[in-house]
Every structure is written in structure tokens, then in C-alpha cells.
C-alpha atoms as a PDB file:
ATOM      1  CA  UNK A   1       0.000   0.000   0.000  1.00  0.00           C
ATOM      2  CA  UNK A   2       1.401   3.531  -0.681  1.00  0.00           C
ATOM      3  CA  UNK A   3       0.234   6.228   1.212  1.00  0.00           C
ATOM      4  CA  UNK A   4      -0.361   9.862   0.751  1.00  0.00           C
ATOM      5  CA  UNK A   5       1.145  12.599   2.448  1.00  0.00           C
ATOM      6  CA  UNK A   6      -1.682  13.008   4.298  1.00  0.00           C
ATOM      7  CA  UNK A   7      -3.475  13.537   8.378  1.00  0.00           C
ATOM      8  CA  UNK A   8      -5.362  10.346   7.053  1.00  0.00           C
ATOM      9  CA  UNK A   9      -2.710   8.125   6.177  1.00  0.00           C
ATOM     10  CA  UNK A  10      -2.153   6.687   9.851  1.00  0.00           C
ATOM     11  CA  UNK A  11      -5.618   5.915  10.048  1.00  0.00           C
ATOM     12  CA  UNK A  12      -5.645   4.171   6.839  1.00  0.00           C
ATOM     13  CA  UNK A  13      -2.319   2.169   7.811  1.00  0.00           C
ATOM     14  CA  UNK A  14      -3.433   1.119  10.968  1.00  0.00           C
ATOM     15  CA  UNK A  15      -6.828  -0.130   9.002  1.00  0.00           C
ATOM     16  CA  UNK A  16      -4.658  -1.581   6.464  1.00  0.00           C
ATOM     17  CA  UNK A  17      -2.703  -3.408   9.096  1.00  0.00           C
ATOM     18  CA  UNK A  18      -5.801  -4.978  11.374  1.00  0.00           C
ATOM     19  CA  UNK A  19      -7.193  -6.484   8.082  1.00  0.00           C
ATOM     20  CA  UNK A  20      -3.575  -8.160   7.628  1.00  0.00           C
ATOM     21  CA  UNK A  21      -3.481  -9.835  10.712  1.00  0.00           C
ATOM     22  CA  UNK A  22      -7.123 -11.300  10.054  1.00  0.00           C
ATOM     23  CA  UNK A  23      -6.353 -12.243   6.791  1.00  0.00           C
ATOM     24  CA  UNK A  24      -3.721 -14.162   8.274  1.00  0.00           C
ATOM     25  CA  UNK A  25      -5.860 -15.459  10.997  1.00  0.00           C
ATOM     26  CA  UNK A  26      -4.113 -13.709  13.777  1.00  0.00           C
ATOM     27  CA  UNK A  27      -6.563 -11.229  15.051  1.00  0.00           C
ATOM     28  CA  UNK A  28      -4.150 -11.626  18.334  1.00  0.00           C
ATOM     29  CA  UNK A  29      -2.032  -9.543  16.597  1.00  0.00           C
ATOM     30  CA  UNK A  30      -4.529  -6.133  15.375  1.00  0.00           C
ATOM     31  CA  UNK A  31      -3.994  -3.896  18.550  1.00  0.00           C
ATOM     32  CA  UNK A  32      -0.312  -4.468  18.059  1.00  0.00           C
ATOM     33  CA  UNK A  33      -0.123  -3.909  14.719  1.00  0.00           C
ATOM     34  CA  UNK A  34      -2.310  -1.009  14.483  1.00  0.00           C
ATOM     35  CA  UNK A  35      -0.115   0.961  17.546  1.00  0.00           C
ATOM     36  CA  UNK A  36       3.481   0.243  15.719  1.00  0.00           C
ATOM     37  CA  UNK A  37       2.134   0.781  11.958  1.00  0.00           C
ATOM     38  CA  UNK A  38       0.267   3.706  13.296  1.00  0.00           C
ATOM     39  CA  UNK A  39       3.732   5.276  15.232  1.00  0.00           C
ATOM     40  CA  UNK A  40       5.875   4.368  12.152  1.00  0.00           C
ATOM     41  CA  UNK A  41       3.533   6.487   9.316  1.00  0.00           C
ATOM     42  CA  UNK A  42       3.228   9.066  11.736  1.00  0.00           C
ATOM     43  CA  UNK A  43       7.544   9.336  11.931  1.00  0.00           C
ATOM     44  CA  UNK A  44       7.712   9.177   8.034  1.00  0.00           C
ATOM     45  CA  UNK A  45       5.262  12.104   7.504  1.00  0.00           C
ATOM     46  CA  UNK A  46       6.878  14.098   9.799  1.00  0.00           C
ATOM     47  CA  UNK A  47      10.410  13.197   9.326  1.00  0.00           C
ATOM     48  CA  UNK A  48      11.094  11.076   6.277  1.00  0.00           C
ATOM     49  CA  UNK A  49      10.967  11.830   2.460  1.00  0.00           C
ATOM     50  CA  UNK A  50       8.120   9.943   0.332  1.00  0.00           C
ATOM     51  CA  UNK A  51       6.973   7.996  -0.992  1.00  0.00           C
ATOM     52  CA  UNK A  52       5.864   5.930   1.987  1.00  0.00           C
ATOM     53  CA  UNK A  53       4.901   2.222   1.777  1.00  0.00           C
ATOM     54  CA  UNK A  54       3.567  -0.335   3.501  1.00  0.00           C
ATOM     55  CA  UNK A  55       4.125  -4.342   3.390  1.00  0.00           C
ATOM     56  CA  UNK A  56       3.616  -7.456   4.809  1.00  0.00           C
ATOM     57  CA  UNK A  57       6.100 -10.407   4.469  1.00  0.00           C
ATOM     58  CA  UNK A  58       7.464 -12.931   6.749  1.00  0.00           C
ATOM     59  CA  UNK A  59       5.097 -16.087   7.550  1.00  0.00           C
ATOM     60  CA  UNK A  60       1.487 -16.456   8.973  1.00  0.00           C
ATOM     61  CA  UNK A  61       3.486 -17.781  12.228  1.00  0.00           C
ATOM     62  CA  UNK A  62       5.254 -14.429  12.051  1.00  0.00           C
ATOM     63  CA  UNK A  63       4.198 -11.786  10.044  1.00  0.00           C
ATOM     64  CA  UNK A  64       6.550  -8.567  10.294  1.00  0.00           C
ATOM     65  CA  UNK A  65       5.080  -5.246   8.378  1.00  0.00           C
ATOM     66  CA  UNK A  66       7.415  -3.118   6.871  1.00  0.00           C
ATOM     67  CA  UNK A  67       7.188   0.806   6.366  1.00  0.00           C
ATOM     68  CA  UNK A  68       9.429   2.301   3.625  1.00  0.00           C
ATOM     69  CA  UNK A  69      10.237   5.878   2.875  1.00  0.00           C
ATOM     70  CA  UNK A  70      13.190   7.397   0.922  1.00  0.00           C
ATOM     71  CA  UNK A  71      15.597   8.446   3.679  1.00  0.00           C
ATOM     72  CA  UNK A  72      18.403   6.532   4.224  1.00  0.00           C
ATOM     73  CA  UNK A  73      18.467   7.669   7.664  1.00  0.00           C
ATOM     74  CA  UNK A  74      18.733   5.373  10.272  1.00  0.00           C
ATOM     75  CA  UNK A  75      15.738   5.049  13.303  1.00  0.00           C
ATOM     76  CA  UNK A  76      17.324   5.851  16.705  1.00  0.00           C
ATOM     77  CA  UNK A  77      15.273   4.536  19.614  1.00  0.00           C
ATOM     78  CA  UNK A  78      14.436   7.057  22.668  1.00  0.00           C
ATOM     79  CA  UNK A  79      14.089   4.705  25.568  1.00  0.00           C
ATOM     80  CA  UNK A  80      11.548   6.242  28.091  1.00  0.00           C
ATOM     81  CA  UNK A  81      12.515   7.700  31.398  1.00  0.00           C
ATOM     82  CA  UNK A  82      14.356  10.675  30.062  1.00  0.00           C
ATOM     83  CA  UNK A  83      13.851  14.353  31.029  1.00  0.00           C
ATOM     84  CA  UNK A  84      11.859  14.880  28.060  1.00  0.00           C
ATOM     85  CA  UNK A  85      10.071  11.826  28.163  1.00  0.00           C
ATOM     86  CA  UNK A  86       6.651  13.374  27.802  1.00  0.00           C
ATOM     87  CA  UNK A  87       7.692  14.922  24.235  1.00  0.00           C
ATOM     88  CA  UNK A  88       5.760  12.194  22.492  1.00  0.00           C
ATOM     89  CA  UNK A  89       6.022  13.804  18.579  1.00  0.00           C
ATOM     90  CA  UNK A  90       9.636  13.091  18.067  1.00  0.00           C
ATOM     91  CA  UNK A  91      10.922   9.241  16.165  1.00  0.00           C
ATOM     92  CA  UNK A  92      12.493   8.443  19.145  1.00  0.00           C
ATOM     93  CA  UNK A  93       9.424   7.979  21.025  1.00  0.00           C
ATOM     94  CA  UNK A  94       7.531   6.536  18.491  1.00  0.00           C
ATOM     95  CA  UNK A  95      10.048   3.553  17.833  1.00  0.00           C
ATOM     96  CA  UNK A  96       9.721   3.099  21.654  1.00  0.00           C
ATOM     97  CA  UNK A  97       5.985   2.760  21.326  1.00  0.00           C
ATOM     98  CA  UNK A  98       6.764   0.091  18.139  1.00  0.00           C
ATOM     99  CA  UNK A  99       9.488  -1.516  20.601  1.00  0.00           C
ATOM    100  CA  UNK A 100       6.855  -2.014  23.360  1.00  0.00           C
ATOM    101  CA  UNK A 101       4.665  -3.987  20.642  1.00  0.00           C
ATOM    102  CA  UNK A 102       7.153  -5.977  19.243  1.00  0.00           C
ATOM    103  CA  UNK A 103       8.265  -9.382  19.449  1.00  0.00           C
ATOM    104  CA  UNK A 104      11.336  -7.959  17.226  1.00  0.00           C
ATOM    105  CA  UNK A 105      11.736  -4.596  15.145  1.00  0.00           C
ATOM    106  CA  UNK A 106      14.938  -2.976  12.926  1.00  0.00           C
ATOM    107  CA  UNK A 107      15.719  -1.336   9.810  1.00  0.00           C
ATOM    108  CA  UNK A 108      17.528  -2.090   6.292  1.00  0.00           C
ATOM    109  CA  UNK A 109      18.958   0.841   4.565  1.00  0.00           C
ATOM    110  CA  UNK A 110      19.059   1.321   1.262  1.00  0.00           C
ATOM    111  CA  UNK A 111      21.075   3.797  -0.890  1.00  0.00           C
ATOM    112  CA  UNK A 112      17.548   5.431  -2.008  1.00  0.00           C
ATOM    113  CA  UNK A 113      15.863   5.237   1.799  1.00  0.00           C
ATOM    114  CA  UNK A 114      14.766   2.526   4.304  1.00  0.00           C
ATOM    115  CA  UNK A 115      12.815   0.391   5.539  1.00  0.00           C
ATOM    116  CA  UNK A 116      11.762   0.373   9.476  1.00  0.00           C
ATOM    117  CA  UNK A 117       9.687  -3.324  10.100  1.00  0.00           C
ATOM    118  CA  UNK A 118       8.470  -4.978  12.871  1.00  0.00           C
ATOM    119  CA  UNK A 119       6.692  -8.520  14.176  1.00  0.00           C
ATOM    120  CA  UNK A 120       3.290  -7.680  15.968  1.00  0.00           C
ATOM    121  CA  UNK A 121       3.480  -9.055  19.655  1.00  0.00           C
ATOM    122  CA  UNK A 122      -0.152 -10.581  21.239  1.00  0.00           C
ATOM    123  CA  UNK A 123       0.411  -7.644  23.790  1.00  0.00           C
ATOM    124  CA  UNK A 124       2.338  -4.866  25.266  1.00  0.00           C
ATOM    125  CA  UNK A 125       5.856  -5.671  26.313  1.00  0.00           C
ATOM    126  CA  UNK A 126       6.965  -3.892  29.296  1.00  0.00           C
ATOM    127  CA  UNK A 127      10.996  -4.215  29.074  1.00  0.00           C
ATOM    128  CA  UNK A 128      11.110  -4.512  25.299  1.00  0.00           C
ATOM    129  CA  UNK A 129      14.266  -4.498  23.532  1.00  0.00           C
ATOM    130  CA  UNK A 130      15.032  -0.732  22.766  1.00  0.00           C
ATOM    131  CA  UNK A 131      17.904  -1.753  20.316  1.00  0.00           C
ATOM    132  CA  UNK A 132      16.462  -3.099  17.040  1.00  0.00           C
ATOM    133  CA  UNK A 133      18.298  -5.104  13.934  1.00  0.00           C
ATOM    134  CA  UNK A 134      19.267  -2.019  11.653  1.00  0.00           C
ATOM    135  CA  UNK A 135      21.731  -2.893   8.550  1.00  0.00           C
ATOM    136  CA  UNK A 136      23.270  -2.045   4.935  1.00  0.00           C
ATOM    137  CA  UNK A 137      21.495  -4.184   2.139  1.00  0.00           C
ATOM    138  CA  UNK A 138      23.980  -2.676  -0.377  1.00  0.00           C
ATOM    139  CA  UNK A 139      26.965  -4.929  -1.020  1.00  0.00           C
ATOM    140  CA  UNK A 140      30.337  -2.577  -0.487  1.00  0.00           C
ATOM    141  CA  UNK A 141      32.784  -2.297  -3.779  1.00  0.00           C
ATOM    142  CA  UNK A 142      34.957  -5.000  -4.388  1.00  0.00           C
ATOM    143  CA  UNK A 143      38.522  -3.745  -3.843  1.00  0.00           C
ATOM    144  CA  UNK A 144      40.587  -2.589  -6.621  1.00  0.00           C
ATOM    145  CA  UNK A 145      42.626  -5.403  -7.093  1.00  0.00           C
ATOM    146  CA  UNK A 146      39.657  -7.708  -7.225  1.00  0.00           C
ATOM    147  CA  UNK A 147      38.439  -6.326  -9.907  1.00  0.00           C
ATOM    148  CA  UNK A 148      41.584  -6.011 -12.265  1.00  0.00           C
ATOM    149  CA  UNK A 149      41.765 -10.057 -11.923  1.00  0.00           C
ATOM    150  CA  UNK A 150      38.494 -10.818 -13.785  1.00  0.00           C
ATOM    151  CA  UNK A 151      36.665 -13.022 -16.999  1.00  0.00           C
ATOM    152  CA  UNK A 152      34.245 -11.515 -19.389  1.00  0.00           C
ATOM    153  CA  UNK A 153      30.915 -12.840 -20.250  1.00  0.00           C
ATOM    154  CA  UNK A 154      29.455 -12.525 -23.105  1.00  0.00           C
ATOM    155  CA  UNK A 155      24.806 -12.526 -22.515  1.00  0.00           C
ATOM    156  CA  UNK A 156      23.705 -12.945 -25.844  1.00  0.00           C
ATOM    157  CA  UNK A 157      19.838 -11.821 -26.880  1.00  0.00           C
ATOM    158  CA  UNK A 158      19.469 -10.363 -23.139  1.00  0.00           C
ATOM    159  CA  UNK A 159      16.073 -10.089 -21.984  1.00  0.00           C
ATOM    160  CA  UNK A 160      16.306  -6.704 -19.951  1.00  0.00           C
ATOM    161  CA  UNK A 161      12.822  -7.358 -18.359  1.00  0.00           C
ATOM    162  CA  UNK A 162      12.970 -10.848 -17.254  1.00  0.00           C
ATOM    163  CA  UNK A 163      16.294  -9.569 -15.820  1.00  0.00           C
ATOM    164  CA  UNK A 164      14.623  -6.719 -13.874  1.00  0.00           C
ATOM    165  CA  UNK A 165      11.791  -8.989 -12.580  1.00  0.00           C
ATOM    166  CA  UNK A 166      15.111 -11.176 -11.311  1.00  0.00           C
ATOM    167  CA  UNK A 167      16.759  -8.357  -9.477  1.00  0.00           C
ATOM    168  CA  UNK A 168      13.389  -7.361  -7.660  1.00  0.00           C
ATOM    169  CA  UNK A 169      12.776 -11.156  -6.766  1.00  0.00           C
ATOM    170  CA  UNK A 170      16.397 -11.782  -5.831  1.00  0.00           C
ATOM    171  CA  UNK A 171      16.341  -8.708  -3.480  1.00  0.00           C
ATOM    172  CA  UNK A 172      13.300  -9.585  -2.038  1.00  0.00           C
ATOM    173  CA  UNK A 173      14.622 -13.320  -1.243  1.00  0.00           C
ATOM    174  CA  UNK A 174      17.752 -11.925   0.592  1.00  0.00           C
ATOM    175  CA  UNK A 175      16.240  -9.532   2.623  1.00  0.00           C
ATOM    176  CA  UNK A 176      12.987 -11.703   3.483  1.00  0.00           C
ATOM    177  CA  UNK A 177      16.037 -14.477   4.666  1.00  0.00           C
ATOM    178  CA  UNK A 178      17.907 -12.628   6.103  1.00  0.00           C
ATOM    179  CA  UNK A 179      15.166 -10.669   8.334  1.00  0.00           C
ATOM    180  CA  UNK A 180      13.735 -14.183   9.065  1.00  0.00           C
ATOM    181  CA  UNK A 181      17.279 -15.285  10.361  1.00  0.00           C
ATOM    182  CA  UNK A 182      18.030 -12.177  12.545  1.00  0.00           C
ATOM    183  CA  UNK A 183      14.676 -12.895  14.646  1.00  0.00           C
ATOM    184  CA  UNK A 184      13.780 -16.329  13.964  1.00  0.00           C
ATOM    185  CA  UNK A 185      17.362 -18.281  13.567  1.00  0.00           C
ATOM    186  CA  UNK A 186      16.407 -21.483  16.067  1.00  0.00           C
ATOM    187  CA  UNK A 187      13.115 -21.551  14.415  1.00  0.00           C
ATOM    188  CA  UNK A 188      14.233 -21.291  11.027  1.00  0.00           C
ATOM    189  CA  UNK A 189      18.085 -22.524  10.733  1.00  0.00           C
ATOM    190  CA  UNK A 190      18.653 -22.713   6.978  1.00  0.00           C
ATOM    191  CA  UNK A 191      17.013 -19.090   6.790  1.00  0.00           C
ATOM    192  CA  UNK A 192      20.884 -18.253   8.269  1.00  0.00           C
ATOM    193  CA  UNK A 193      22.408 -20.474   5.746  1.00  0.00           C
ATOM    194  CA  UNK A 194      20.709 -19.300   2.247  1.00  0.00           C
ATOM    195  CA  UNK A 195      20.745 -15.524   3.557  1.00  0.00           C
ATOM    196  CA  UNK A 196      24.667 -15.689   4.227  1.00  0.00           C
ATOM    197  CA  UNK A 197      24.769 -17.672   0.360  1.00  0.00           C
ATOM    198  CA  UNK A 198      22.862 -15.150  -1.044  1.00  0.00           C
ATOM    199  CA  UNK A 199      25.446 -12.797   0.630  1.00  0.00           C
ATOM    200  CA  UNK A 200      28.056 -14.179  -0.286  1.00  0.00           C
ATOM    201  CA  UNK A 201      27.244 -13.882  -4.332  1.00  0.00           C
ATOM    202  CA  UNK A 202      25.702 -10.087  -3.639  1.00  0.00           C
ATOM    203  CA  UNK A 203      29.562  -9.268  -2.439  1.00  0.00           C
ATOM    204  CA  UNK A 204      31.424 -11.096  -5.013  1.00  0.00           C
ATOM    205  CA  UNK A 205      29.182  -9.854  -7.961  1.00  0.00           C
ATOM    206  CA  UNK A 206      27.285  -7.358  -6.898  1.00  0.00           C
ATOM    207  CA  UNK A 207      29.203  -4.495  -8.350  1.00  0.00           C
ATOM    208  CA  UNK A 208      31.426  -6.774 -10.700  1.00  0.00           C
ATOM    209  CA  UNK A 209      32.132  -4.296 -13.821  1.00  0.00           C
ATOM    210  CA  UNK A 210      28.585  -4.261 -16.262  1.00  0.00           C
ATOM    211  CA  UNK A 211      26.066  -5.412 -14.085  1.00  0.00           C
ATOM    212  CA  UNK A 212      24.368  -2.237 -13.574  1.00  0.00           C
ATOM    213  CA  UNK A 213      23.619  -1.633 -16.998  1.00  0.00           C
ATOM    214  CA  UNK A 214      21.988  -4.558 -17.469  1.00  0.00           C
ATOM    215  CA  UNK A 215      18.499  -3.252 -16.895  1.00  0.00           C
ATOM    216  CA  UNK A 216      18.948  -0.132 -18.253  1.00  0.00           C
ATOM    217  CA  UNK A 217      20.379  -0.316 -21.430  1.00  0.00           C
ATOM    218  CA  UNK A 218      17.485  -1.589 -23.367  1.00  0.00           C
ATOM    219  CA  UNK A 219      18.509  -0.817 -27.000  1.00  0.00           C
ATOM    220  CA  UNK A 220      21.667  -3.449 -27.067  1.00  0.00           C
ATOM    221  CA  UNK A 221      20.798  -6.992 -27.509  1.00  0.00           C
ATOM    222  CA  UNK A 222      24.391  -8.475 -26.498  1.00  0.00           C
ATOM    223  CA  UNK A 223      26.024  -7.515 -23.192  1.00  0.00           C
ATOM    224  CA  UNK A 224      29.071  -8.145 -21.686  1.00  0.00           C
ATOM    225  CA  UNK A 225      29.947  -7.987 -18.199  1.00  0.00           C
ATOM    226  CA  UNK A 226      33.067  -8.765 -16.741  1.00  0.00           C
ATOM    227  CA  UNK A 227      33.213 -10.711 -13.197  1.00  0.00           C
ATOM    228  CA  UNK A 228      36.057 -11.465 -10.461  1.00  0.00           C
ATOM    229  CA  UNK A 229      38.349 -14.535 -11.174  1.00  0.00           C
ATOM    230  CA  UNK A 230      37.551 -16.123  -7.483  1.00  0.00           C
ATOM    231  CA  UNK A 231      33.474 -15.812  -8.186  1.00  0.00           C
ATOM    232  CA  UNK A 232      33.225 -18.913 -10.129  1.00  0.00           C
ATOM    233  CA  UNK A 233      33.092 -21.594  -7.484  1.00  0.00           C
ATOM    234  CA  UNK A 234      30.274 -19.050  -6.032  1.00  0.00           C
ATOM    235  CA  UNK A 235      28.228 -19.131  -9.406  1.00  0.00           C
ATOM    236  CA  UNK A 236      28.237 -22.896  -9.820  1.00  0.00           C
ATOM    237  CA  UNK A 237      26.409 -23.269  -6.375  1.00  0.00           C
ATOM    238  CA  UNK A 238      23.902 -20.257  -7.137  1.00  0.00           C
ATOM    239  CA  UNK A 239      21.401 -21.771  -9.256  1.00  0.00           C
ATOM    240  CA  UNK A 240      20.901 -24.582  -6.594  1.00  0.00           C
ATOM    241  CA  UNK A 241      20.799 -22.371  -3.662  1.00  0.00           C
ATOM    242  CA  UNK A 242      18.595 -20.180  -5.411  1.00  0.00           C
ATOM    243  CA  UNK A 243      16.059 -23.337  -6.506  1.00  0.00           C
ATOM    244  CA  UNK A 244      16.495 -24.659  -2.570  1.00  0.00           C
ATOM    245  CA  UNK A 245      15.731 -20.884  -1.048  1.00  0.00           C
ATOM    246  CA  UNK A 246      12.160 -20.887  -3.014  1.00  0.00           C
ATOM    247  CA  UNK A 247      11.225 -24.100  -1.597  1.00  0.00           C
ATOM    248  CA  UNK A 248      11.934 -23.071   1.754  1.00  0.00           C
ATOM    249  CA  UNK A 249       9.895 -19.852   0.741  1.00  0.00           C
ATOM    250  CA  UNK A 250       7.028 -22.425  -0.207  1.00  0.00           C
ATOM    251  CA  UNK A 251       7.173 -24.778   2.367  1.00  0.00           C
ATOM    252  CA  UNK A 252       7.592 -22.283   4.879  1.00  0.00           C
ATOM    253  CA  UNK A 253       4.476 -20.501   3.668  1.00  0.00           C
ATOM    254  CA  UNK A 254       6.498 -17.035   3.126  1.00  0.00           C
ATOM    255  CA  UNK A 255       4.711 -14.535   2.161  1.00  0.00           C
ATOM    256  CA  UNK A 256       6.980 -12.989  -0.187  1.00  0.00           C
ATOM    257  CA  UNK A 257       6.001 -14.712  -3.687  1.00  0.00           C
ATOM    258  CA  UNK A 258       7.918 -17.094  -4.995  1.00  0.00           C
ATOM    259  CA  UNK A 259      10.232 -16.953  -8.568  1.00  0.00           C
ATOM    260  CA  UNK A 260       7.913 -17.381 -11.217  1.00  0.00           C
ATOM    261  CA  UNK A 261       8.123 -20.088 -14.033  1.00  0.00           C
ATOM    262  CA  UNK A 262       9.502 -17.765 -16.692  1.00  0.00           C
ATOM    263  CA  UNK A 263      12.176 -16.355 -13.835  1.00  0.00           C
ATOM    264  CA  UNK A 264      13.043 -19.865 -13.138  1.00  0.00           C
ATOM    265  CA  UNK A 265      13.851 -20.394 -16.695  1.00  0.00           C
ATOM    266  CA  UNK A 266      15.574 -17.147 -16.656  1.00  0.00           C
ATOM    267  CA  UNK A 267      18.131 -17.772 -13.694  1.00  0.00           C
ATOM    268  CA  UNK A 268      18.770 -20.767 -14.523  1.00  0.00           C
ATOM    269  CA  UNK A 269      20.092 -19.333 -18.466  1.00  0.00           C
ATOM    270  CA  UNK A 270      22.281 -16.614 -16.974  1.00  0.00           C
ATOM    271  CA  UNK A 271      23.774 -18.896 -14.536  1.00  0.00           C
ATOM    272  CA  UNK A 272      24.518 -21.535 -16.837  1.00  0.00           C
ATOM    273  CA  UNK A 273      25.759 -19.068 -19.129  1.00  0.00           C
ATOM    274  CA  UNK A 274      28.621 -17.430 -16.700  1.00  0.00           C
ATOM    275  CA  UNK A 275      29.657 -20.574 -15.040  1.00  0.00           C
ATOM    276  CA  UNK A 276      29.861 -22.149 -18.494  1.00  0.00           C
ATOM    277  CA  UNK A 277      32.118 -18.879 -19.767  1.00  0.00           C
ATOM    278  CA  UNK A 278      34.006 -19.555 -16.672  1.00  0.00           C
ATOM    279  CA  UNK A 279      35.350 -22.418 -18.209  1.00  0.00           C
ATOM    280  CA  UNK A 280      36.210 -20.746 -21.192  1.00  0.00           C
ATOM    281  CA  UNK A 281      32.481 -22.415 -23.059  1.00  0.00           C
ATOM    282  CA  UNK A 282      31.186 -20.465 -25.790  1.00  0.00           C
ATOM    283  CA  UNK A 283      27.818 -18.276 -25.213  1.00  0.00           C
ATOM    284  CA  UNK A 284      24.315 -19.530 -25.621  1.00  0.00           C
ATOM    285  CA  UNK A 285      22.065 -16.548 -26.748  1.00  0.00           C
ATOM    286  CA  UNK A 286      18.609 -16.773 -24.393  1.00  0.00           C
ATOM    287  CA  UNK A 287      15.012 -17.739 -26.595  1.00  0.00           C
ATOM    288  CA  UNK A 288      12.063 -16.475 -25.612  1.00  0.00           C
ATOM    289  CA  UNK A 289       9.987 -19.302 -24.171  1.00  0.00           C
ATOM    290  CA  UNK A 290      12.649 -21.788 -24.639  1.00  0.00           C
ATOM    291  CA  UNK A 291      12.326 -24.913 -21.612  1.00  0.00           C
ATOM    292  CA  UNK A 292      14.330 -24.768 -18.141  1.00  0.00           C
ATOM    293  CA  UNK A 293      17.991 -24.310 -19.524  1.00  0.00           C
ATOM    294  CA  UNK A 294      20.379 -26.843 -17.570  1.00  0.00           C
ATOM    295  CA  UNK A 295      24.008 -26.128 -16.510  1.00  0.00           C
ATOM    296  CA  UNK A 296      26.706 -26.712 -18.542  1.00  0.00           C
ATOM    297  CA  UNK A 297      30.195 -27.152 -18.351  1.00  0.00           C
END
């Protein structure tokens, strides 16, 4: 849901949010929901840059809503008790408030903004945890001398869009893992393991030289992008970690949608394709429609 900049907008989160949590049969959950939600559109208007977003994600067993705005400042708590503890406008106090009704809260930020989210408790906490998870999602430049050692890879017939739609998804895999990890790890192990896989590759190819023209330059049919030397052993295990982390989506009952069958098809091409070039293989050019492509050596 976006919202407008607006006196109505709380209102209209914190209804937004109660018809979540009995979607997802957890009507435990509305008064919590509606008081964080409710504290968290109230700080963007007043504080952050729009647009402002809501979302839900997580699982039924834990649903965590997310508020987006485009200031990549980070939330800083104000713990009550404080000589100007009564000032109850300012972000501080409201991430208290969304502390208080929180099994677990933090932030991701962005280079364009952030994200503050939170899990819904069944009821006021009265010590919460003042402190919540806040971290980068952008992958830091590889180091100059990483990138001087590197193979080039040639993507033949590159569908720009399917590649876009495989960005979003991928983005939305490793921050639903890792989110799930940082307040569910003993319930959900492997959600530690794929999230610090999907790492892994974000670091080691995340800025590698041409990747961030691939969704923009929609004129050329042929890229080229040119990737570390050391990130091939970390491609040939990305198509399979990528396969395993949607079933765990699925059979964990994630709400964030699964890859598609056309994005299947589509990972599994422009993985084949740079571990294949890896190994010094010639390019395949991608076919519309064409079935599952299957890694090659």
C-alpha cells in the first residue's frame, strides 16, 4: 500500500494493518499492529521523504510489516525515562511505542531510503528491547585489485525485463532471509544459511564491472559484463541455492512470492551461461519461451 502525504494516512495504515493480521488469521495480533504501523507512518510524515509504503512479508506464524520511505536515515530509539520523556512527537518515542509492541523490530537501509519493520506481539511488552536489527542491504565495492583479476561474459539476446523482474525477486529473497534469520534463527536454521549464500554472491558480484547496466540499457541486444576470477566456485552453487531458497519460501508458507516459471527459466540461463564462460564455453544466446535451460560445463 502507498500512502499519501496526508493527516489520514495513519488511520488508513493502521486499518490496512488490522485487516492483515485477520487475513492471516491472527486477530491476536490487530492492537499491536495497528499501535506500531500507526507510530511508524506518523515518523515518516513528519520526518522522512516519500513515498511511503507499507508491506507485509514474513510467515502467517510471524508476520513482520514493513514501512518504507526514501531516507536513508537510520531510526534511533528514545528509551523512556528521560527528562523529556513526555515529548511524544519526536521518532524516538515513536520507535519506543513500536518496541513495546514488538516481538522484534529494525531497519535495512538502502542507498535510495529505508525500511523500518516490525513482528506484531499478542500484547504490550513492558521491558522490550530498545535496540532493534538495523543494517546495509547494499553490497560494499569490491577492492581494486579484485576487480583487475576478472573473466568476461558474453549474454547474448538479453532479456532486460525478465532480468529486472530477477533483481526485484532476488532482493526480495535476501532480505525476506535474512530478516527471518536475525529474529527467527532457532526456528528457522537454513534461513541463516541461504541468507549468508545469497550474501556471499551479492559481495562477489554485486558491483562486478557491467552489471548495472543490465536493466537499463534496453537498445543493445548483447552484453558483456566482466566478473572477479575467485566468483566462479560461487556461481556454480547459485542456481541450486537459489532453486532450494524458493522451496523453503514455499514450504515455509512465506509470504513474499515465490520466482515465477519464466524467472526460473531465466536464472537458470544466466547462470549456466557465466559458469559455463568460466570455463572458457562459448555463449548460448537466451530464446524467448525456450524450456528450463540446464548447466553446462
Amino acid at each position: 500500500m502507498t500512502l499519501e502525504a496526508s493527516p489520514q494516512s495513519a488511520k488508513d495504515a493502521r486499518r490496512w494493518a488490522a485487516e492483515a493480521c485477520l487475513h492471516l488469521g491472527r486477530p491476536d495480533l490487530v492492537a499491536s499492529a495497528e499501535l506500531a504501523i500507526s507510530e511508524l507512518v506518523t515518523n515518516a510524515l513528519l520526518h522522512a521523504v516519500p513515498p511511503i509504503r507499507l508491506s507485509v512479508h514474513g510467515t502467517p506464524a510471524h508476520p513482520r510489516f514493513e514501512v518504507s520511505d526514501g531516507s536513508a536515515a537510520p531510526p534511533i530509539p528514545h528509551p523512556r525515562g528521560g527528562a523529556d520523556d513526555d515529548l511524544l512527537s519526536t521518532i524516538g518515542r515513536g520507535l519506543t511505542l513500536v518496541a513495546m509492541s514488538s516481538t522484534a523490530w529494525g531497519a535495512y537501509i538502502r542507498s535510495d531510503g529505508k525500511t523500518v519493520w516490525f513482528e506484531p506481539s499478542a500484547g504490550l511488552i513492558e521491558h522490550p528491547t530498545f535496540l532493534g536489527e538495523v543494517y546495509e542491504v547494499e553490497p560494499s565495492t569490491p577492492r581494486a585489485a579484485e576487480r583487475e583479476a576478472a573473466f568476461e561474459v558474453w549474454l547474448l539476446n538479453f532479456p532486460t525485463r525478465q532480468y529486472a523482474a530477477w533483481v526485484r525477486h532476488f532482493r526480495d529473497l535476501q532480505r525476506e532471509l535474512r530478516l527471518l534469520a536475525l529474529a527467527h534463527e532457532t526456528t528457522y536454521p537454513m534461513a541463516r544459511q541461504l541468507s549468508d549464500l545469497l550474501s556471499t554472491f551479492s559481495e562477489q558480484v554485486g558491483h562486478a564491472e557491467g552489471f548495472s547496466a543490465l536493466a537499463v540499457e534496453v537498445g543493445a541486444r548483447d552484453r558483456m559484463v566482466r566478473l572477479p576470477a575467485d566468483a566462479a566456485p560461487v556461481l556454480e552453487q547459485m542456481a541450486g541455492v537459489l532453486d532450494l531458497a524458493d522451496a523453503f519460501c514455499r514450504s515455509e508458507r512465506m509470504l513474499t512470492p515465490a520466482a515465477t516459471p519464466e524467472g526460473i527459466d531465466f536464472q537458470r540461463w544466466f547462470f549456466s551461461e557465466m559458469v559455463a564462460q568460466a570455463h572458457g564455453a562459448e555463449p548460448i544466446p537466451w530464446e524467448p519461451g525456450r524450456p528450463a535451460a540446464q548447466p553446462r560445463s
